[in-house]
Protein backbone atom coordinates (compact mmCIF):
# COMPACT_ATOMS: atom_id res chain seq x y z
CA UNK A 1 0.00 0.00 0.00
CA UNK A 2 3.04 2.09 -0.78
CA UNK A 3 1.72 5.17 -2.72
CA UNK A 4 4.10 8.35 -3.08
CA UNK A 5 1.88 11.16 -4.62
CA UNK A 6 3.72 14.34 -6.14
CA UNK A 7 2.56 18.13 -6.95
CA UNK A 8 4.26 21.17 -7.78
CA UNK A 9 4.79 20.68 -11.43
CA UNK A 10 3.63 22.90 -14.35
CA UNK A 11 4.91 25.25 -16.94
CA UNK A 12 7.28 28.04 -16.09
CA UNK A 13 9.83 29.93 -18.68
CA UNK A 14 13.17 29.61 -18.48
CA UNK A 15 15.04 30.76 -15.76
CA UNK A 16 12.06 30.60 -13.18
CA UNK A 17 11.38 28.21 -10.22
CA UNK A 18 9.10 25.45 -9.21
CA UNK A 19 9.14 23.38 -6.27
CA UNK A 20 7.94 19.68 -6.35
CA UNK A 21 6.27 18.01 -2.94
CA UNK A 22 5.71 14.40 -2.66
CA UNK A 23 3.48 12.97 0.33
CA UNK A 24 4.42 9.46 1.22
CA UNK A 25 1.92 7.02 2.74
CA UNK A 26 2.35 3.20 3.51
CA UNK A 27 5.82 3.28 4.36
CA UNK A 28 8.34 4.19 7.44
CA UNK A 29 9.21 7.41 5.78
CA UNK A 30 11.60 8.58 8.73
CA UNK A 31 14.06 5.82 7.82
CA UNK A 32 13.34 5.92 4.34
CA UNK A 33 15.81 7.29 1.45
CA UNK A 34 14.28 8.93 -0.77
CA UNK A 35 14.80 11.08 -4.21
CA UNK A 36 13.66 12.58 -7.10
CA UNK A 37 14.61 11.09 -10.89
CA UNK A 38 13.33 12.28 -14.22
CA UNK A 39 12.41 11.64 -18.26
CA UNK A 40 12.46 13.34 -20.43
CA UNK A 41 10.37 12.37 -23.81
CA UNK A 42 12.25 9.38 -25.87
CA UNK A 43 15.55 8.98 -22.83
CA UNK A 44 16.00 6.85 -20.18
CA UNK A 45 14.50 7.81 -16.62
CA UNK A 46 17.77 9.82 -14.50
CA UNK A 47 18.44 10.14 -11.04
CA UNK A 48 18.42 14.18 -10.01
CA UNK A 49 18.85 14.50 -6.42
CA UNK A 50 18.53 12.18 -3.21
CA UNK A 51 18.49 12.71 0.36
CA UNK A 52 19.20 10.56 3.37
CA UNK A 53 16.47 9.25 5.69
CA UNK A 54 17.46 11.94 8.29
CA UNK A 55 18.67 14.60 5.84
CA UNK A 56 22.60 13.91 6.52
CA UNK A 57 23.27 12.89 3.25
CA UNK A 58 22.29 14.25 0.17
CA UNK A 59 23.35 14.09 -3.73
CA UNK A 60 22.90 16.41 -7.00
CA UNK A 61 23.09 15.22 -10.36
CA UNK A 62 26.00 17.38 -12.02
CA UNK A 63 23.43 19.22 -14.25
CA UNK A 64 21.30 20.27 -11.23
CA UNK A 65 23.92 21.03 -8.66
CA UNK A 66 23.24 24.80 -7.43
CA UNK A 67 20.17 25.23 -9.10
CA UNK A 68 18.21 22.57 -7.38
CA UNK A 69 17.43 21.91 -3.66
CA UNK A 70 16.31 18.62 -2.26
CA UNK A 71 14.89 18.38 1.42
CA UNK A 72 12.53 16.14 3.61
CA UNK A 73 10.22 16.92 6.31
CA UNK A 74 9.84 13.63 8.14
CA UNK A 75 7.24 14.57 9.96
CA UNK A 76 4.74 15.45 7.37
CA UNK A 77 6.01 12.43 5.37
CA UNK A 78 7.23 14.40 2.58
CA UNK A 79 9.96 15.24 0.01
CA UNK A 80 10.58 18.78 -1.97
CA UNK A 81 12.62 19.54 -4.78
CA UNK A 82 13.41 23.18 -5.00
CA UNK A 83 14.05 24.14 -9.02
CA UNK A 84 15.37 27.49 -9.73
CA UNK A 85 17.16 28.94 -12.90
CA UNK A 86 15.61 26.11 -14.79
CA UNK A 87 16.40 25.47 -18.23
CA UNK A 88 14.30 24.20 -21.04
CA UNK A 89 16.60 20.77 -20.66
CA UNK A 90 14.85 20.06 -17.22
CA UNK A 91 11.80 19.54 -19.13
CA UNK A 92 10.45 15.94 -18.28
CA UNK A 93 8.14 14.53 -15.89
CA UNK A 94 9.89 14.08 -12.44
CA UNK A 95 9.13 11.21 -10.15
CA UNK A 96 9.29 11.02 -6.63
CA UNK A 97 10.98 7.57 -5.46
CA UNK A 98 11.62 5.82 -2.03
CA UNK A 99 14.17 3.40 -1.25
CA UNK A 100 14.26 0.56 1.37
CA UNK A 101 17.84 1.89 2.16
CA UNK A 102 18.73 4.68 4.32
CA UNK A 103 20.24 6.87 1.77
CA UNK A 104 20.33 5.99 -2.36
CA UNK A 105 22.58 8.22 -3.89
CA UNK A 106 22.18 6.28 -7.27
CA UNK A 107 19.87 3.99 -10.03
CA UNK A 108 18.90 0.83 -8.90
CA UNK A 109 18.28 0.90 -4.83
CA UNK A 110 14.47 2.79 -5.29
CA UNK A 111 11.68 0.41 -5.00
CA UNK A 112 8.80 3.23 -4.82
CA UNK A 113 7.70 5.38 -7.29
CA UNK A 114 5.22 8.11 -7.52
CA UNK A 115 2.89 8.85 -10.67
CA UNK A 116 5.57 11.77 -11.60
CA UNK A 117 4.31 15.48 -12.67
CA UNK A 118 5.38 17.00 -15.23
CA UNK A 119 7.47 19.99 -15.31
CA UNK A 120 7.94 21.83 -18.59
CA UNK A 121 10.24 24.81 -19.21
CA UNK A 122 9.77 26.93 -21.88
CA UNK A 123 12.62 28.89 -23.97
């Protein structure tokens, strides 16, 4: 019964910000890795930014790092991604994922996925 629901996604021109939520339920979020991937139309899904179970660790994807902000509120079982100075290249639908690990700073330890919402940046 594992559902991870995101919001926060829409259109916004280059250069501006959006910032993504995703509510976990069915799941011991506080001890819970978690992170944020993409995909773009026609490419493989990527990983953009993940975060620790208590917020000690975190990674960037090279092509987000300083423009993007991941954090976690454990207590209101939820995950953000700040965007800003987004670039028509982050266009893609962005999913919110959960690991059974602690942390999962890379593909292939996330075992949850959300529906995704798309995000589209116009030039």
């Amino acid at each position: 019964q594992v559902q991870l629901v995101e919001s926060g996604g829409g259109l916004v021109q280059a250069g501006g910000s959006l910032r993504l939520s995703c509510v976990a339920s069915g799941l011991p979020f506080r001890t819970n890795g978690m992170g944020w991937s993409r995909q773009a139309p026609g490419k493989d899904p990527e990983l953009v930014a993940a975060i620790g179970w208590n917020a000690d660790n975190t990674y960037y994807a090279d092509f987000v790092k300083g423009r993007f902000t991941i954090s976690r509120d454990n207590a209101k079982n939820t995950v953000y991604l700040q965007m800003n100075s987004l670039k028509p290249e982050d266009t893609a639908i962005y999913y919110c994922a959960g690991s059974r690990d602690y942390y999962c700073p890379g593909d292939g330890c996330y075992h949850y996925w959300g529906q995704g919402t798309q995000v589209t940046v116009s030039s």
